[in-house]
Protein backbone atom coordinates (compact mmCIF):
# COMPACT_ATOMS: atom_id res chain seq x y z
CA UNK A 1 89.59 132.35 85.52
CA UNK A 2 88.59 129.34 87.38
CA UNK A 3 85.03 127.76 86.79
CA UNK A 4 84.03 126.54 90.11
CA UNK A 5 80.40 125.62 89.52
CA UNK A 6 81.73 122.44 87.16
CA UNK A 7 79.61 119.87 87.63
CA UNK A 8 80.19 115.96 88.47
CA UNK A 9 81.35 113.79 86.18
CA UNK A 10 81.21 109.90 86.07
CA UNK A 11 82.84 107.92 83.36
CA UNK A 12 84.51 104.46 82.72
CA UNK A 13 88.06 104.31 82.74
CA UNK A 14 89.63 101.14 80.81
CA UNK A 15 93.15 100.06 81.95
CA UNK A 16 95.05 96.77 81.28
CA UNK A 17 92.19 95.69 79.87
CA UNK A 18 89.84 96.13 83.00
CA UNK A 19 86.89 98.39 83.30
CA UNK A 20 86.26 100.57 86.67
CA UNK A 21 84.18 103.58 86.78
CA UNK A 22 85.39 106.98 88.28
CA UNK A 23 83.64 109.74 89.49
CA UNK A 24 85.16 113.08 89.55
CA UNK A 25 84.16 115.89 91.99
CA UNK A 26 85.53 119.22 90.98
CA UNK A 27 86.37 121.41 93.77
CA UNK A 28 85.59 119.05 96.67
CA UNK A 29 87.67 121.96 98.40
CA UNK A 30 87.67 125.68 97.69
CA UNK A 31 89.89 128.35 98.76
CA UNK A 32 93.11 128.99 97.73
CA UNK A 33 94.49 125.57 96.90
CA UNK A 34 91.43 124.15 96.11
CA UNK A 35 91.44 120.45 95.23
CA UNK A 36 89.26 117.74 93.09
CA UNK A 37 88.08 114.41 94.60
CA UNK A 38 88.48 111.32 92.17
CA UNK A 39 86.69 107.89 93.27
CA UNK A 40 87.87 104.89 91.13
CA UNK A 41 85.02 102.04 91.05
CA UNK A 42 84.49 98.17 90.49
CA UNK A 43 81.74 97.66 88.33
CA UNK A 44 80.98 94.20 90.00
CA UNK A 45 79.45 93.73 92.68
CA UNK A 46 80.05 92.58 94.80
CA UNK A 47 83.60 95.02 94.39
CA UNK A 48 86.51 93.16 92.27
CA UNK A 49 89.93 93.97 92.21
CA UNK A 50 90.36 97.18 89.77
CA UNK A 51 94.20 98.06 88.50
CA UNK A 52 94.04 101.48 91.04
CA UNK A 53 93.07 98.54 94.07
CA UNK A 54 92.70 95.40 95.80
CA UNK A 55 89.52 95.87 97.26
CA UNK A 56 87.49 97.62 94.06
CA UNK A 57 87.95 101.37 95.59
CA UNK A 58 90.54 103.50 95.66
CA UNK A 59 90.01 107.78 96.20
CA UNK A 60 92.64 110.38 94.98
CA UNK A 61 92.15 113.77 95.92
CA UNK A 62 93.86 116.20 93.20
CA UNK A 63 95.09 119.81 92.93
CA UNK A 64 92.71 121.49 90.92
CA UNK A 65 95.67 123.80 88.51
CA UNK A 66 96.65 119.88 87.44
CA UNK A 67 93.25 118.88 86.68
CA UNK A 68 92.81 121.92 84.71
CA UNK A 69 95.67 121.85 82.46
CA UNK A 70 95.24 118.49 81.76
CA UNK A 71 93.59 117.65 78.33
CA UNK A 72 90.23 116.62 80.29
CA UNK A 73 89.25 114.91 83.20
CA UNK A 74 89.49 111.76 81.59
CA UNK A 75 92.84 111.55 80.55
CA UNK A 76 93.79 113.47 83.88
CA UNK A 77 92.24 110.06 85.58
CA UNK A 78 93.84 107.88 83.26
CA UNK A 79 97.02 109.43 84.09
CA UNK A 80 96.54 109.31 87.65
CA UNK A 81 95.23 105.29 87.26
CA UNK A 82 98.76 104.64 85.50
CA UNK A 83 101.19 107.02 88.07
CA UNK A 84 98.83 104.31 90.93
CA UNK A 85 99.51 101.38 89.21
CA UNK A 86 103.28 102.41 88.57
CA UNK A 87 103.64 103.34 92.56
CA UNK A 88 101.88 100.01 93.31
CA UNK A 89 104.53 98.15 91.35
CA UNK A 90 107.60 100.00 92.37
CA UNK A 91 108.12 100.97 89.05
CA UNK A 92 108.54 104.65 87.44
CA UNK A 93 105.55 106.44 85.41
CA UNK A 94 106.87 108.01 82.29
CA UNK A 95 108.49 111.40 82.51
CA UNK A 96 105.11 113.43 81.75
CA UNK A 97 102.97 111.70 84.52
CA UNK A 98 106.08 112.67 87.05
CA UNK A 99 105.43 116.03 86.00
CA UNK A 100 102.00 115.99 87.48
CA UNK A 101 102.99 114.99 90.88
């Protein structure tokens, strides 16, 4: 069963040695696909450059099943932060994060 009064979760992510924050928004859409909404943050501001983007913000909407058999939101971010990075760079994610996508 599917909990879909989760609340909103904010958190720091650390990648490559670089801070941003991320906010997660379970079920940002319901119905039978429903999805999650992940923001990834500069902490400066003005915005800095963050690993996920150029300009300090990048969004990520995410089937919900994938969020939910991850480990926890967290690493579900983390994972999606490396899979970004990895896509940026024209180079392949690890087996597992292809999985996911």
């Amino acid at each position: 069963m599917t909990n879909t009064t989760q609340p909103e979760a904010v958190f720091t992510l650390t990648i490559d040695a670089q801070e941003m924050s991320v906010r997660y928004h379970p079920y940002w859409t319901k119905g039978l696909a429903p999805y999650g909404y992940f923001e990834f943050r500069s902490l400066c501001e003005p915005r800095r450059r963050i690993p996920v983007s150029e300009t300090g913000y990048r969004s990520h909407f995410a089937p919900m099943h994938e969020v939910e058999a991850a480990t926890n939101v967290e690493e579900y971010a983390r994972m999606v932060a490396l899979a970004l990075i990895a896509q940026k760079s024209g180079s392949s994610p690890d087996t597992d994060q292809l999985a996911m996508f």
